[in-house]
C-alpha atoms as a PDB file:
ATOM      1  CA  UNK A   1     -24.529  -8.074 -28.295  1.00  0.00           C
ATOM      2  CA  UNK A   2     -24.014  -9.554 -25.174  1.00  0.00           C
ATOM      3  CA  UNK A   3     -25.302 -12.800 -23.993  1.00  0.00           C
ATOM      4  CA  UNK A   4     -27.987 -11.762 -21.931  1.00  0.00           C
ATOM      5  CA  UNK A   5     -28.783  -9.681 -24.300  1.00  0.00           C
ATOM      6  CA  UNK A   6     -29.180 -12.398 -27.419  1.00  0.00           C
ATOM      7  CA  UNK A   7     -30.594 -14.483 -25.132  1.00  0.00           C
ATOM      8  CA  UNK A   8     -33.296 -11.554 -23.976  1.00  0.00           C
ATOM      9  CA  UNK A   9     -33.795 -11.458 -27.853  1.00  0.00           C
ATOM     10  CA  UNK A  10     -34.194 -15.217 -28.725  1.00  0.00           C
ATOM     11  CA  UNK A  11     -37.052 -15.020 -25.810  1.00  0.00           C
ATOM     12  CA  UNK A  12     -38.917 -12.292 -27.360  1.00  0.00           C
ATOM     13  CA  UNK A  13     -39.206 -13.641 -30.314  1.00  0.00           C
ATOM     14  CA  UNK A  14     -39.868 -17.402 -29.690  1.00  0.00           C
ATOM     15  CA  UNK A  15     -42.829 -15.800 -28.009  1.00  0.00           C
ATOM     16  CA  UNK A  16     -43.683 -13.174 -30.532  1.00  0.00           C
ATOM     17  CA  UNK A  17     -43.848 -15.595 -33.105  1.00  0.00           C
ATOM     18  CA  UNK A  18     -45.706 -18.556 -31.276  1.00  0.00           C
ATOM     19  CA  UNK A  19     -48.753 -15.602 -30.400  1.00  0.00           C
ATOM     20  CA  UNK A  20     -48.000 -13.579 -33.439  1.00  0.00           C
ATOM     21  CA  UNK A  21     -50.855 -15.131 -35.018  1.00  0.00           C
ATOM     22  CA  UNK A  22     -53.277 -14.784 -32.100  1.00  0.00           C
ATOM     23  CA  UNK A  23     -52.199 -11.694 -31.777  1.00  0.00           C
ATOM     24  CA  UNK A  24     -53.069 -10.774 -35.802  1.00  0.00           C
ATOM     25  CA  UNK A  25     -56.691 -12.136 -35.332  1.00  0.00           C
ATOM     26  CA  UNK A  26     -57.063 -10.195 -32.176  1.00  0.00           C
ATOM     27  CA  UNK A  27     -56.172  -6.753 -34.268  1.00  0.00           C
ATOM     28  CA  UNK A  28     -58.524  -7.700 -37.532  1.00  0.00           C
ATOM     29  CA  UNK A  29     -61.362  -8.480 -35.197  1.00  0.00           C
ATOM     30  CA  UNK A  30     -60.962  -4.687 -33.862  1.00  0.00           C
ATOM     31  CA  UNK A  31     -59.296  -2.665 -36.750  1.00  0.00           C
ATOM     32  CA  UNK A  32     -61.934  -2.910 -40.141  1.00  0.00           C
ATOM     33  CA  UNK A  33     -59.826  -2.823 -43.257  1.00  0.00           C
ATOM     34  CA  UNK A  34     -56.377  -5.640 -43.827  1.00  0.00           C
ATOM     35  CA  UNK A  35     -53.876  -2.958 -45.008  1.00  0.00           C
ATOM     36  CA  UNK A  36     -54.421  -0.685 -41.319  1.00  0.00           C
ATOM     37  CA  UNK A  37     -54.408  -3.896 -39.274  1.00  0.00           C
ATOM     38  CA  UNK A  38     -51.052  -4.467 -41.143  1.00  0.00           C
ATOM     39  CA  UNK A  39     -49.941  -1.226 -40.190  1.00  0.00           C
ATOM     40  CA  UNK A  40     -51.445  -1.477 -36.512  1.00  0.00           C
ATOM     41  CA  UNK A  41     -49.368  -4.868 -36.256  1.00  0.00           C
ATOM     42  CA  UNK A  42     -45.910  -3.200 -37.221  1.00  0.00           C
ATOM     43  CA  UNK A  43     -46.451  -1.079 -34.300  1.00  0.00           C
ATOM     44  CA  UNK A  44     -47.604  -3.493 -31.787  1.00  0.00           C
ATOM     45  CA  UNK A  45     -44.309  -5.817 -32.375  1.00  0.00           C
ATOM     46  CA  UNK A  46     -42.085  -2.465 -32.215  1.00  0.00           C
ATOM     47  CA  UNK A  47     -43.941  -1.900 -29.391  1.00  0.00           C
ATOM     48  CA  UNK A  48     -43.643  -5.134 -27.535  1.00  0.00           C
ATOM     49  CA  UNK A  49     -40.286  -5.671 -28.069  1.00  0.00           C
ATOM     50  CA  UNK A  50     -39.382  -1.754 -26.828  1.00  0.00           C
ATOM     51  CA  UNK A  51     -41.566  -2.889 -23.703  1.00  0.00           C
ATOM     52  CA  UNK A  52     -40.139  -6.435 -23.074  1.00  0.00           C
ATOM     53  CA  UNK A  53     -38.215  -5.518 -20.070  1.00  0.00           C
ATOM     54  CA  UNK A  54     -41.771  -4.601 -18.125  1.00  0.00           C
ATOM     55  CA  UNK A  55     -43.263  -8.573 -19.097  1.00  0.00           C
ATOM     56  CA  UNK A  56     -42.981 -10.785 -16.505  1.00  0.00           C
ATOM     57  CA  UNK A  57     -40.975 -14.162 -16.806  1.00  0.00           C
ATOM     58  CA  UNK A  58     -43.254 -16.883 -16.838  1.00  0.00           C
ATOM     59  CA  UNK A  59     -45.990 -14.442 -17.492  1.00  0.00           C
ATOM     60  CA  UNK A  60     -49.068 -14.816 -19.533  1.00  0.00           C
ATOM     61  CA  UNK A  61     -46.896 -13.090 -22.895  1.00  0.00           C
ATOM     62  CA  UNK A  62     -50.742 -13.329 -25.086  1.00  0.00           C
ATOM     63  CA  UNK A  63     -52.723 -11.892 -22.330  1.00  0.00           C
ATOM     64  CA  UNK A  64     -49.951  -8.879 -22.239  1.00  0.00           C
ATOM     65  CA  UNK A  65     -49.741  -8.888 -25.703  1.00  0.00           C
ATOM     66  CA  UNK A  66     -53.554  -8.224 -25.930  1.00  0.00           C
ATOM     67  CA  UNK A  67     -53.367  -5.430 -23.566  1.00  0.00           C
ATOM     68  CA  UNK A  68     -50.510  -3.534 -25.820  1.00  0.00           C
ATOM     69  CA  UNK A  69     -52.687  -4.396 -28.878  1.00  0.00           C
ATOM     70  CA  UNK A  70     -55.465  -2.556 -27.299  1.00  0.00           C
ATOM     71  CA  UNK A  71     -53.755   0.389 -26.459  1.00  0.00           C
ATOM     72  CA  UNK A  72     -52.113   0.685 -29.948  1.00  0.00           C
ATOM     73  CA  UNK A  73     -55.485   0.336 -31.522  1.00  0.00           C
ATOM     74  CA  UNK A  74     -57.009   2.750 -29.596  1.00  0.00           C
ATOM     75  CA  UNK A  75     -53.611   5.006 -30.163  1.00  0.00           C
ATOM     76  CA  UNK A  76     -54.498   4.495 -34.468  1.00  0.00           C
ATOM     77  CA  UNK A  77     -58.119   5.461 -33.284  1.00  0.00           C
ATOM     78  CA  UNK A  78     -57.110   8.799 -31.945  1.00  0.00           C
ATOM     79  CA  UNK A  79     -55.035   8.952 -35.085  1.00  0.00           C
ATOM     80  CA  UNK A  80     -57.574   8.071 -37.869  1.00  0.00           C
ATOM     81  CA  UNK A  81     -60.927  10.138 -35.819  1.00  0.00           C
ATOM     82  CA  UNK A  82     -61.809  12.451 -38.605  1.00  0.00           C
ATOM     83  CA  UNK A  83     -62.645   9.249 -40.276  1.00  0.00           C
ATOM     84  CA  UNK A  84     -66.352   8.831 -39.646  1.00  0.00           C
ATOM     85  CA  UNK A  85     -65.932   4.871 -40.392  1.00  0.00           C
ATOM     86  CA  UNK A  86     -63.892   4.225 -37.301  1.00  0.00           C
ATOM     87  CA  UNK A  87     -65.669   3.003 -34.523  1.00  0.00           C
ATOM     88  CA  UNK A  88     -65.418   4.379 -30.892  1.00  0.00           C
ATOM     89  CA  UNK A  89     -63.095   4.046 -28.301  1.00  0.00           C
ATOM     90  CA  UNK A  90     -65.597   2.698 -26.220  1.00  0.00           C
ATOM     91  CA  UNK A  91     -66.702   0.247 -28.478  1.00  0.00           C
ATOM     92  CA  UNK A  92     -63.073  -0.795 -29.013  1.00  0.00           C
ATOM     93  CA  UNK A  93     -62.538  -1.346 -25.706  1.00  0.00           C
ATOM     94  CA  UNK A  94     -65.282  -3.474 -24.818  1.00  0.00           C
ATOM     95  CA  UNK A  95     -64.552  -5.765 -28.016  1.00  0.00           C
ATOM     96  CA  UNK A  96     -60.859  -6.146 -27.158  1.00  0.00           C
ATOM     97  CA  UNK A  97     -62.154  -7.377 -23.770  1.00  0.00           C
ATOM     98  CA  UNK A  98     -64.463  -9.744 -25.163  1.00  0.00           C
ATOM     99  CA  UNK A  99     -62.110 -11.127 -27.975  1.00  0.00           C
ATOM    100  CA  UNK A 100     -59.094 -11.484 -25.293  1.00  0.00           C
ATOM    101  CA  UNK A 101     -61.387 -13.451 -23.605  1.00  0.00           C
ATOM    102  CA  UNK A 102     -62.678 -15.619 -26.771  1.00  0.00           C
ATOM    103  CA  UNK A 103     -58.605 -15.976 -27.803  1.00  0.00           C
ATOM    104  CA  UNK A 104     -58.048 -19.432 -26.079  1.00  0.00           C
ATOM    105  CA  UNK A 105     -61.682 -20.929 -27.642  1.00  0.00           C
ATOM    106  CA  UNK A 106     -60.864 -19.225 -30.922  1.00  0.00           C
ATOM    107  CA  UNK A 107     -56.793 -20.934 -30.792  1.00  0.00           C
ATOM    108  CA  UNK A 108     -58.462 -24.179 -30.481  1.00  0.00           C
ATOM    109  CA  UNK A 109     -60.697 -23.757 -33.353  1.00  0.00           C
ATOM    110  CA  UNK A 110     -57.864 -22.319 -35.674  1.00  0.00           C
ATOM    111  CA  UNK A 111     -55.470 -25.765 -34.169  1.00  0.00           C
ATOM    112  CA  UNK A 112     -58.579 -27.674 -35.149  1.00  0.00           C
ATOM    113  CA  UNK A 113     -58.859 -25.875 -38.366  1.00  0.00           C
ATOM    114  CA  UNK A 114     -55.021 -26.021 -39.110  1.00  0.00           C
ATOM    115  CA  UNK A 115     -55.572 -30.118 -38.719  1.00  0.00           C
ATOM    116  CA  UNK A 116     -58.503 -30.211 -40.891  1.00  0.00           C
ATOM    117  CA  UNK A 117     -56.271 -28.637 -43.549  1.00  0.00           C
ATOM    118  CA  UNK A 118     -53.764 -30.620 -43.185  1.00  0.00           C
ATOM    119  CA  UNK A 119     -55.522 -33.921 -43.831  1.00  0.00           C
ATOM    120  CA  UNK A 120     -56.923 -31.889 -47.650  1.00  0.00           C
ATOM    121  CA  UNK A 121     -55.349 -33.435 -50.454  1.00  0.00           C
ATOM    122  CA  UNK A 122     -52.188 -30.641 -51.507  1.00  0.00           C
ATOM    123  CA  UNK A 123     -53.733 -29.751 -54.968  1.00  0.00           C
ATOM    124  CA  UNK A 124     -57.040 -29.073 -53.845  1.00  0.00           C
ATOM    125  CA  UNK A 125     -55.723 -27.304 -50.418  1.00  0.00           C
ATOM    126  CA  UNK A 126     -53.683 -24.978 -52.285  1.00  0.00           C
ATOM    127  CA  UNK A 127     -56.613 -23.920 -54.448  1.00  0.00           C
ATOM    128  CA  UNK A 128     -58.728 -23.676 -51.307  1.00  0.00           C
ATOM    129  CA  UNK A 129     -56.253 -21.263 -50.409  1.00  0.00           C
ATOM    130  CA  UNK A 130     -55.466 -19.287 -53.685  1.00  0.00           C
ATOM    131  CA  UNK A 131     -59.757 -18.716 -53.201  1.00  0.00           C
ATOM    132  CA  UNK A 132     -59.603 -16.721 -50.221  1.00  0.00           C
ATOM    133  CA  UNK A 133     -56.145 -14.359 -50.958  1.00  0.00           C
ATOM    134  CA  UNK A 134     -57.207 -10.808 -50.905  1.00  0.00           C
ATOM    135  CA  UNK A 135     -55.841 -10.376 -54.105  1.00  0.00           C
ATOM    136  CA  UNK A 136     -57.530 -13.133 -56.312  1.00  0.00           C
ATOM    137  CA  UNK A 137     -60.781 -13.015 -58.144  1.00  0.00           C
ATOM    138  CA  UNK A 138     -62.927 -15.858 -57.642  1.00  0.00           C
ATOM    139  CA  UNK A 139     -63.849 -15.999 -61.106  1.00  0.00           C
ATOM    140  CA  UNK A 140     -59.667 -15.983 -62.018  1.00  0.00           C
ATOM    141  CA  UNK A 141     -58.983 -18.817 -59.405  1.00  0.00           C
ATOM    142  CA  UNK A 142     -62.560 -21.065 -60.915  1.00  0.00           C
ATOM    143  CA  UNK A 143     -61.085 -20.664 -64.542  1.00  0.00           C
ATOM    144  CA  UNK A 144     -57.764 -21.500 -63.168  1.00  0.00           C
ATOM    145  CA  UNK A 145     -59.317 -24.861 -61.795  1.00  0.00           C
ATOM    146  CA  UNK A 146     -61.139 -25.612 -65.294  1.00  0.00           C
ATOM    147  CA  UNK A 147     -64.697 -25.015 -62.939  1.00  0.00           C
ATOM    148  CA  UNK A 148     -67.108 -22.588 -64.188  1.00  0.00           C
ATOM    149  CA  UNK A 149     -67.781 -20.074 -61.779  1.00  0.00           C
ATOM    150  CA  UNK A 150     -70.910 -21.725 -60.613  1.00  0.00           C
ATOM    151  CA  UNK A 151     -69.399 -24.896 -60.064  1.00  0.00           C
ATOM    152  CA  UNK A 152     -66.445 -23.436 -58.246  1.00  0.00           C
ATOM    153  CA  UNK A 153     -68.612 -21.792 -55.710  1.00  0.00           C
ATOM    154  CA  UNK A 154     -70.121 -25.279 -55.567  1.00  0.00           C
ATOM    155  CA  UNK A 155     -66.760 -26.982 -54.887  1.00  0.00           C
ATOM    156  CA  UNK A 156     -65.908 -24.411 -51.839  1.00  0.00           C
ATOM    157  CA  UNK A 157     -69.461 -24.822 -50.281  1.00  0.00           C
ATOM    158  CA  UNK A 158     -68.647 -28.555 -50.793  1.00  0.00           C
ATOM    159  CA  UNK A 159     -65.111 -27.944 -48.658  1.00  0.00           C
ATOM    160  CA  UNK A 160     -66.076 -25.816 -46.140  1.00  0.00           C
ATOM    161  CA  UNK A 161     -68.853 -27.818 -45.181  1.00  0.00           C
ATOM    162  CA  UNK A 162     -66.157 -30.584 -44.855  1.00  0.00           C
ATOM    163  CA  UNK A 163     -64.006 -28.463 -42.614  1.00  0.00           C
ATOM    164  CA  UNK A 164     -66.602 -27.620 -40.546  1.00  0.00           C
ATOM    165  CA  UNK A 165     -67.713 -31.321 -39.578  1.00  0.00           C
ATOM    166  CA  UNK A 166     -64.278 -31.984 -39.237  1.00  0.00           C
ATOM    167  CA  UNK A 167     -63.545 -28.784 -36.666  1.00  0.00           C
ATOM    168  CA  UNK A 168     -66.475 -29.805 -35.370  1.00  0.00           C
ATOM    169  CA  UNK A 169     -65.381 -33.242 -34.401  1.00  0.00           C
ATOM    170  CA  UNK A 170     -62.198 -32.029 -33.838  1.00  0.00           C
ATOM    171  CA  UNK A 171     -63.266 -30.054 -31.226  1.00  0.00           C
ATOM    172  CA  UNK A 172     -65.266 -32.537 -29.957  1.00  0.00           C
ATOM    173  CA  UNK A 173     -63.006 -34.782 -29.579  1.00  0.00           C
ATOM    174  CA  UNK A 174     -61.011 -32.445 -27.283  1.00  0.00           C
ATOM    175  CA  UNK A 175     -63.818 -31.876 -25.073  1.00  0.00           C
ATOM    176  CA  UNK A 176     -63.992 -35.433 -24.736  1.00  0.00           C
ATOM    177  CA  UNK A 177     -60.610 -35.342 -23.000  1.00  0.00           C
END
């Protein structure tokens, strides 16, 4: 590989991974179930990296990124439309407009959120965490905390009410600035 071209590579994916998230969100808001949005997202990063030559230096790499993203959801559209739970191009389109233009307002609610977490004691953040994996039971994750059910369900209302007043002030804060 030459040079330009490991440095071409290095640029794609500083990028890539700094609005990979983003990116993600963008895709479950518009494609229903976790496992296609998975597959949508292999496809968008092939995608953007076969197309990297067209983005502009200095561009806006998100706002391009959400544009590709579009078209490859409306692409797995066309693929999946004997499925009668897929929703309409149309409908597609006009929610990939409105969540591109949501993104930044959205980024600084998951920085605000990503604080928030941060300042949750380790033990308690992890389970926080564990709660919401696709792949855990509540009920497996409350007996794994020694709460009964009830009083896990307690305990999360408890901490998402406290990461909400702290987004919340978070985000104050900023518009403060």
């Amino acid at each position: 590989m030459s040079p330009a071209e490991t440095e071409r590579h290095r640029c794609f994916l500083r990028l890539f991974t700094a609005h990979e998230p983003a990116i993600r969100a963008h895709v479950r808001r518009l494609v229903p179930a976790r496992a296609d949005a998975d597959d949508v997202m292999q496809e968008i990063s092939v995608v953007l990296w076969e197309k990297f030559d067209a983005f502009r230096p200095g561009g806006d790499f998100r706002r391009w990124a959400f544009g590709v993203a579009r078209f490859e959801v409306l692409a797995w559209l066309r693929d999946k439309g004997r499925d009668r739970l897929v929703l309409d191009e149309d409908v597609v389109s006009r929610l990939a407009e409105e969540t591109a233009d949501e993104e930044p307002k959205l980024a600084r609610q998951r920085e605000a959120l990503e604080f928030c977490m941060g300042k949750v004691p380790e033990a308690q953040r992890d389970l926080l965490m564990r709660a919401y994996q696709p792949e855990n039971r509540i009920q497996e994750v409350a007996r794994g905390s020694g709460r009964t059910v009830a009083g896990f369900y307690q305990w999360l209302h408890r901490m998402r009410r406290m990461l909400l007043d702290c987004v919340r002030r978070a985000l104050g804060q900023e518009a403060a600035l």
